[in-house]
C-alpha atoms as a PDB file:
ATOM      1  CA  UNK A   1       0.000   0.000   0.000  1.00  0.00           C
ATOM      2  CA  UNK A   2       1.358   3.355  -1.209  1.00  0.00           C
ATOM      3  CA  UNK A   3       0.627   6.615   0.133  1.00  0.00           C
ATOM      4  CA  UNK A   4       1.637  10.437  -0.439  1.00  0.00           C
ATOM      5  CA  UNK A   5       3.715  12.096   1.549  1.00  0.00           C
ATOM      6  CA  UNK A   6       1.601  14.855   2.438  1.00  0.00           C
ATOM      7  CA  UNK A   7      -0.083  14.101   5.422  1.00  0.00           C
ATOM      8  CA  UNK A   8       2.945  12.422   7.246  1.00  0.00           C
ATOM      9  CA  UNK A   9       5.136  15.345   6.344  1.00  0.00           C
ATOM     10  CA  UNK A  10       3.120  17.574   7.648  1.00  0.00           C
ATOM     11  CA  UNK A  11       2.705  16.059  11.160  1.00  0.00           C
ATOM     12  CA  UNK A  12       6.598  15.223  10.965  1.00  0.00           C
ATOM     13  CA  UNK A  13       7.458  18.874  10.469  1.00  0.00           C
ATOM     14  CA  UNK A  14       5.448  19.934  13.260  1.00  0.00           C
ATOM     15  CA  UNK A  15       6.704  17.344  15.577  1.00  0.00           C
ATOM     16  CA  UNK A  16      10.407  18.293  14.603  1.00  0.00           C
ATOM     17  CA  UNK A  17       9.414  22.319  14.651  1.00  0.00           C
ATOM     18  CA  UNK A  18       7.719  22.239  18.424  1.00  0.00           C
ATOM     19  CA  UNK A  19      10.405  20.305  19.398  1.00  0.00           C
ATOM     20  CA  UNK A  20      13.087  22.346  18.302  1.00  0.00           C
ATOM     21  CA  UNK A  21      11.103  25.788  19.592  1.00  0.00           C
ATOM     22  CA  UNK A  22      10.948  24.015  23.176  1.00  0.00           C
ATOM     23  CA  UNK A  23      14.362  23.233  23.889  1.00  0.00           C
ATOM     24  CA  UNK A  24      16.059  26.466  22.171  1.00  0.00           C
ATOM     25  CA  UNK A  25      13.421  29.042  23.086  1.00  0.00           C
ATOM     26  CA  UNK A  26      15.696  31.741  22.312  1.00  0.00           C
ATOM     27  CA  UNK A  27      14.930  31.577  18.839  1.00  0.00           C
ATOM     28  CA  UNK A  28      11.749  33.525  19.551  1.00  0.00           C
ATOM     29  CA  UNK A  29      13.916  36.466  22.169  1.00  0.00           C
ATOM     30  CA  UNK A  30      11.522  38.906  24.110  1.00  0.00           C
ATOM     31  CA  UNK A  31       8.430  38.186  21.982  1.00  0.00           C
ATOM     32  CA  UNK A  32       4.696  37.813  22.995  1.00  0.00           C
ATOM     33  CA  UNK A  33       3.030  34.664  23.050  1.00  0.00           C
ATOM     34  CA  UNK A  34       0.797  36.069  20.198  1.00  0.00           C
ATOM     35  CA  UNK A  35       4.080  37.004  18.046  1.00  0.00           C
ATOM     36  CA  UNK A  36       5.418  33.352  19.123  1.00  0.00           C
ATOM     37  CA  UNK A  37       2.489  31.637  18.474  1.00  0.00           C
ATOM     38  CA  UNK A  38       2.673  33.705  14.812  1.00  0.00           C
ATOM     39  CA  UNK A  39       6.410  32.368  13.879  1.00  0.00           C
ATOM     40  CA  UNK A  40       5.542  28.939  14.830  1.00  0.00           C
ATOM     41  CA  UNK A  41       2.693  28.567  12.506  1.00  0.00           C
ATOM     42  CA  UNK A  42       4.857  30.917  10.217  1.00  0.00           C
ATOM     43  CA  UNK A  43       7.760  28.257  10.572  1.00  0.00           C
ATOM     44  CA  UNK A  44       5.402  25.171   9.686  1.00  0.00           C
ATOM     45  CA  UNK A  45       3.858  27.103   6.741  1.00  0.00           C
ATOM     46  CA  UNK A  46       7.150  28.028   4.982  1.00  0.00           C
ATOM     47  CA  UNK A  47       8.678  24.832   4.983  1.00  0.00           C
ATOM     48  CA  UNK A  48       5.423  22.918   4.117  1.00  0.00           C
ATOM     49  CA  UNK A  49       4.963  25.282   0.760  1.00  0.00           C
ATOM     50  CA  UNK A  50       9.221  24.389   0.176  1.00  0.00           C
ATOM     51  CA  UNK A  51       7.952  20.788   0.226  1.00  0.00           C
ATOM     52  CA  UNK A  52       4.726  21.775  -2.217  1.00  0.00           C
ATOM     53  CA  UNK A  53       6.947  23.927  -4.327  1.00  0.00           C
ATOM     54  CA  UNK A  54       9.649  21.254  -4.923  1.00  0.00           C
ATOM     55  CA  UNK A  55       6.808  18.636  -5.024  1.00  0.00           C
ATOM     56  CA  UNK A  56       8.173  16.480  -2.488  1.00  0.00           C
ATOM     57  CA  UNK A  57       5.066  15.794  -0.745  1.00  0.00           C
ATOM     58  CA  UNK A  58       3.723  14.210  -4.107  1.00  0.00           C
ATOM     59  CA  UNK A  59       6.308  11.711  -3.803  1.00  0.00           C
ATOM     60  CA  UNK A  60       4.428   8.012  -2.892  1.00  0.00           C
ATOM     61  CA  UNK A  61       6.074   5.983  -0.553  1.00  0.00           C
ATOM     62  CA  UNK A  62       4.976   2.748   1.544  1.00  0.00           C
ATOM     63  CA  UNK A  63       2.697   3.180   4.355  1.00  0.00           C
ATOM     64  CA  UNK A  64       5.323   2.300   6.756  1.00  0.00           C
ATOM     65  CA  UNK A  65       7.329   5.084   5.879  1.00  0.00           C
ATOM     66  CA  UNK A  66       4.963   7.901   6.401  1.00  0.00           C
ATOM     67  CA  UNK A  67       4.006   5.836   9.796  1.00  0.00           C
ATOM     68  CA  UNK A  68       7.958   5.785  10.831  1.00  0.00           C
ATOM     69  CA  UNK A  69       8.130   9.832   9.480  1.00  0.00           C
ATOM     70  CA  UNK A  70       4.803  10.714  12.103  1.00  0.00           C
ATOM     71  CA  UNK A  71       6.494   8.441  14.873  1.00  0.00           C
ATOM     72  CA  UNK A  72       9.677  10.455  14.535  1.00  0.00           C
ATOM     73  CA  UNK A  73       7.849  13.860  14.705  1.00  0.00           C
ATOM     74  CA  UNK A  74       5.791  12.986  17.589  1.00  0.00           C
ATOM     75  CA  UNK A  75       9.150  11.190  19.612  1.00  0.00           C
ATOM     76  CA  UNK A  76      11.199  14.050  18.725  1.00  0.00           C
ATOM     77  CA  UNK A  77       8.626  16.089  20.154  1.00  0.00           C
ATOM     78  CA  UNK A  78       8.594  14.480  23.056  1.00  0.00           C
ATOM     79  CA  UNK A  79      12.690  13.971  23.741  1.00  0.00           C
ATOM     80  CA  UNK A  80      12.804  17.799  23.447  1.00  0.00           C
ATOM     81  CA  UNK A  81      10.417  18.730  25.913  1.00  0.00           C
END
């Protein structure tokens, strides 16, 4: 069973993003929550329309693969914290 990319990117990159934002929070110095909250999303968004533009996430892979690329996202997420 074959399956785009899409989907498990998506959750992947915002596994790897909020994890990376938790344990170095000085990448967002003296900013509201609302501005934080802003360049998170902002984050996810840019590098999910690099994927679209360079058609990555229309790639097809095995369902394992996207399962393994959410699993990392969400453990990455979760070592970081």
């Amino acid at each position: 069973m074959y399956w785009k990319l899409r989907v498990p990117l998506l959750l992947g990159i915002i596994g790897v993003i909020s994890g990376l934002v938790q344990k170095f929070p000085t990448l967002l110095v003296n900013t509201s929550n609302l501005l934080s909250n802003a360049v998170f999303i902002g984050l996810i968004g840019i590098i999910f329309t690099i994927l679209e533009r360079s058609n990555v996430n229309d790639k097809k892979a095995h369902f394992t693969i996207g399962v393994a690329i959410i699993i990392f996202g969400i453990v990455f997420d979760f070592l970081t914290a």
